[in-house]
N, C-alpha and C. Protein backbone atom coordinates (compact mmCIF):
# COMPACT_ATOMS: atom_id res chain seq x y z
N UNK A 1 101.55 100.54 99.42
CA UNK A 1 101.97 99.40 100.20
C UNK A 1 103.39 99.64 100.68
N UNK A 2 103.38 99.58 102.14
CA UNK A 2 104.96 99.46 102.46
C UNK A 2 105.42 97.89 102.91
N UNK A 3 106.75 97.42 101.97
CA UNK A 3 107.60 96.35 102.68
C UNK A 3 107.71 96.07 103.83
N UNK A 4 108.29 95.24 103.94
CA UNK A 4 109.49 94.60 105.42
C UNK A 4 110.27 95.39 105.46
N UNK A 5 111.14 95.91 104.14
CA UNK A 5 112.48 96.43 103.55
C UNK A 5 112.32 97.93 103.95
N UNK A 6 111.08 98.67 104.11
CA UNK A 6 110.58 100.12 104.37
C UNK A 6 111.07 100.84 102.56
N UNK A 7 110.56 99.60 101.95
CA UNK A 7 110.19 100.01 100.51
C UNK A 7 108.75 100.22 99.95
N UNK A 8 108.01 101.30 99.38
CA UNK A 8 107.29 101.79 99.12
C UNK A 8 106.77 101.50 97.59
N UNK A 9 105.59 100.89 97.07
CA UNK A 9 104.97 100.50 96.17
C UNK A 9 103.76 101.28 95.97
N UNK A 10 103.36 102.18 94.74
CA UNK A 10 102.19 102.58 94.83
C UNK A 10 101.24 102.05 92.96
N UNK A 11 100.14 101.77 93.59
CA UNK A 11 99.19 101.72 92.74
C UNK A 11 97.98 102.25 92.41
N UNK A 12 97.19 102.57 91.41
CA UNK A 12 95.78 103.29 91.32
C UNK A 12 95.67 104.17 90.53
N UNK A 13 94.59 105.05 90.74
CA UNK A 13 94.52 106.31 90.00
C UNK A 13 95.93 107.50 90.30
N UNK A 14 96.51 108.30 89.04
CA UNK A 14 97.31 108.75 89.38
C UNK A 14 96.88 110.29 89.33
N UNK A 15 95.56 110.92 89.44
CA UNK A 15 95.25 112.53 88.84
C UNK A 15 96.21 113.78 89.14
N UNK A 16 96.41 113.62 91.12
CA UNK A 16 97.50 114.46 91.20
C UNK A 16 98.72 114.36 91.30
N UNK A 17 99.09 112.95 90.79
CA UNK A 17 100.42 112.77 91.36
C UNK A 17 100.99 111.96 93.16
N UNK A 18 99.91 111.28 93.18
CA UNK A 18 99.84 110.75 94.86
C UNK A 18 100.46 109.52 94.55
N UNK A 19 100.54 109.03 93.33
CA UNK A 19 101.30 107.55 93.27
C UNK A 19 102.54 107.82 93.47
N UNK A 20 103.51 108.93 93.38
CA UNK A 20 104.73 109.06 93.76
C UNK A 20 105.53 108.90 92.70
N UNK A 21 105.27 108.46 91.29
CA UNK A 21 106.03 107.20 90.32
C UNK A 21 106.34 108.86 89.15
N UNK A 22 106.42 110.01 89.72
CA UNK A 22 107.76 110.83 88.79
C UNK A 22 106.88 111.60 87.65
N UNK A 23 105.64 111.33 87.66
CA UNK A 23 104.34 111.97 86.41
C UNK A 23 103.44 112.01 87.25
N UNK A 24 102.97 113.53 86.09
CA UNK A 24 101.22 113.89 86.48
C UNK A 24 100.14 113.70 85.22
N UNK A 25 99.52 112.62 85.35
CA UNK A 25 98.63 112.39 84.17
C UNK A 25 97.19 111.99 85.00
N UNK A 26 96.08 112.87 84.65
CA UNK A 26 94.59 112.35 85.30
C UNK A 26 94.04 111.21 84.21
N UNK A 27 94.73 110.75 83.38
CA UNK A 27 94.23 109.46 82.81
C UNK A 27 95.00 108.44 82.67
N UNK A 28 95.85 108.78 83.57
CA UNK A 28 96.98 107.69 83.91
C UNK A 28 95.98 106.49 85.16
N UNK A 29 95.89 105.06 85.03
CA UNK A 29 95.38 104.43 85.76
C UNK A 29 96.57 103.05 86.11
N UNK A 30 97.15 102.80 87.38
CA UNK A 30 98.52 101.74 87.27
C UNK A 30 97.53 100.83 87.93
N UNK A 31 97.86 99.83 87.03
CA UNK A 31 97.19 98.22 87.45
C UNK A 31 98.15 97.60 88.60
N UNK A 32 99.41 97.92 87.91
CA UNK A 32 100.56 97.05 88.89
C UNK A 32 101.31 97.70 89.70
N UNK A 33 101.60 96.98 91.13
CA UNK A 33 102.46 97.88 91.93
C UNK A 33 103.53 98.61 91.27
N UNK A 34 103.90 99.78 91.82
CA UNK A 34 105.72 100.04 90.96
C UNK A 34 106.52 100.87 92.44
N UNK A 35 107.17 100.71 92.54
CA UNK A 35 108.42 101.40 93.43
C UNK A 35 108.11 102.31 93.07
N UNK A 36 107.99 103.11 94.46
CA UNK A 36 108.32 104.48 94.06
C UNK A 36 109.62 105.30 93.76
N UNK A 37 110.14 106.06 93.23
CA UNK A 37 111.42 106.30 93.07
C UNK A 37 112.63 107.14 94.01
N UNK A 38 111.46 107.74 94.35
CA UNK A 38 112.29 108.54 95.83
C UNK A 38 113.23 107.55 96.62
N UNK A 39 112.51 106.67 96.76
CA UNK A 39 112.84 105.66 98.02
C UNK A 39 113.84 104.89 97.59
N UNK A 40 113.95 104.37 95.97
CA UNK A 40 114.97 103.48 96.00
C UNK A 40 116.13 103.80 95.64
N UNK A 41 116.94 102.48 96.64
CA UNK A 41 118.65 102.39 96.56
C UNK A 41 119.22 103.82 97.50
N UNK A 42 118.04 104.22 98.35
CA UNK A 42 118.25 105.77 98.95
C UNK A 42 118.50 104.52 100.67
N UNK A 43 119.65 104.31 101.13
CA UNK A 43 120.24 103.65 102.45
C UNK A 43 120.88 104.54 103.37
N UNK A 44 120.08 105.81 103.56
CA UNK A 44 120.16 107.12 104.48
C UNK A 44 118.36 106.94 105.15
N UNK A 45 117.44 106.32 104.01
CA UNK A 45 116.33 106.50 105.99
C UNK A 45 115.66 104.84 105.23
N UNK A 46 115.05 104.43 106.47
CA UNK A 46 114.18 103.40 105.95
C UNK A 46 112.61 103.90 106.39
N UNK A 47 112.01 104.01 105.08
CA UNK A 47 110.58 104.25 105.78
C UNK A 47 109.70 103.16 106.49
N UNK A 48 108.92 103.69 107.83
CA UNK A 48 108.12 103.50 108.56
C UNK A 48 107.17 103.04 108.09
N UNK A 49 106.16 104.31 107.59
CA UNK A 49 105.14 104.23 107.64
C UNK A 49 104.31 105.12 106.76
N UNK A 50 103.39 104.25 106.11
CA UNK A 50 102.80 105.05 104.64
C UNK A 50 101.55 105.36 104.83
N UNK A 51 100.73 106.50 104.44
CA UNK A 51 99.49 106.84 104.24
C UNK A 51 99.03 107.20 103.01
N UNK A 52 97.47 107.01 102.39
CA UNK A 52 97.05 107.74 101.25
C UNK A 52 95.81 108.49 102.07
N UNK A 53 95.46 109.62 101.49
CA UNK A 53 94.47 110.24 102.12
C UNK A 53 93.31 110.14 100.68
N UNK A 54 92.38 110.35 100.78
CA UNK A 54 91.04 110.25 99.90
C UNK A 54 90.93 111.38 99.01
N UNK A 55 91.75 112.31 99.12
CA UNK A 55 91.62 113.50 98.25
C UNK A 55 92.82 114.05 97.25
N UNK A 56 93.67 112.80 97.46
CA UNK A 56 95.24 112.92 96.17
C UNK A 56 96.16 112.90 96.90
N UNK A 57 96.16 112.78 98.03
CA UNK A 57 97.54 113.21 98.68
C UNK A 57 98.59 111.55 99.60
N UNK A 58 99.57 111.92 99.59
CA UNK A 58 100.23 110.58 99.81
C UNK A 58 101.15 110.92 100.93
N UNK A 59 101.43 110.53 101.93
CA UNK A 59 102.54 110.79 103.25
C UNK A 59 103.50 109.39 102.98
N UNK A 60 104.60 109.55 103.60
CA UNK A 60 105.38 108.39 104.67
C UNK A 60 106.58 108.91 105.48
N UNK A 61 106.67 108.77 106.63
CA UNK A 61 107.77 108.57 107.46
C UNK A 61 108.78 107.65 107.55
N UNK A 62 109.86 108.11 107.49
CA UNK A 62 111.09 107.28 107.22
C UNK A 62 111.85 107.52 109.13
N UNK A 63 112.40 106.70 109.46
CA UNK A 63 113.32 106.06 110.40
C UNK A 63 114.03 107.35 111.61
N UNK A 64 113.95 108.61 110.73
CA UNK A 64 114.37 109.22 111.61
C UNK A 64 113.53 110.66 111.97
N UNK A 65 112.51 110.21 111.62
CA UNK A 65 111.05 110.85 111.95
C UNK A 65 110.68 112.27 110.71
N UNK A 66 111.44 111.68 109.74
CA UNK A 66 111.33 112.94 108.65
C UNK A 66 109.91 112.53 107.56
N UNK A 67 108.53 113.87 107.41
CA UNK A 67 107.57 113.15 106.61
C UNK A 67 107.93 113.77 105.40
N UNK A 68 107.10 112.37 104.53
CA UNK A 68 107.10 112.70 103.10
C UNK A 68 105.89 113.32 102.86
N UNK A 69 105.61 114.65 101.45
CA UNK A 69 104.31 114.27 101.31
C UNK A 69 104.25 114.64 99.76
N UNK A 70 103.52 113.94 99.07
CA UNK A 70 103.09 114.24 97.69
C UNK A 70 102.32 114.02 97.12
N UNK A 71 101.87 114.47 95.74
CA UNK A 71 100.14 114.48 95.19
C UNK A 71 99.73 115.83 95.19
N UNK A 72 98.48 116.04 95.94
CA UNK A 72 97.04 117.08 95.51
C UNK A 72 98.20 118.19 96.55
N UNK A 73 98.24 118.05 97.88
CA UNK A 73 98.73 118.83 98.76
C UNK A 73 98.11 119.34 99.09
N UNK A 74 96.95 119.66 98.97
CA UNK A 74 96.03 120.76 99.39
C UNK A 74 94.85 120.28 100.83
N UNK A 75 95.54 119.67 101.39
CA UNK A 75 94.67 118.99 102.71
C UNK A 75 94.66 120.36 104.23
């Protein structure tokens, strides 16, 4: 989920690491949103725009057209 703020929340299964939240555990399951950590208190880009893809992998673009990407990677 992205904010108003171009703050970034991820939830779900975490296997490769696509939630963004700093661990790799395949029996890790997050009920509740959490910030991701990259993003916060970081007032050098505001992200845009977030994607999850179906196979582990996680994008977002921040403000001055720079992408993020993390998780499986293997797309």
């Amino acid at each position: 989920m992205l904010s108003s703020l171009g703050v970034i929340w991820s939830f779900g299964f975490n296997g490769y690491g696509q939630l963004g939240q700093g661990h790799l555990d395949s029996n890790y399951d997050c009920t509740e949103p959490r910030e991701i950590s990259k993003f916060i208190g970081d007032s050098t880009s505001f992200v845009t725009d977030v994607c999850a893809e179906s196979k582990g992998s996680s994008f977002a673009i921040d403000d001055k057209g720079k992408l993020y990407r993390w998780g499986y990677n293997q797309v």
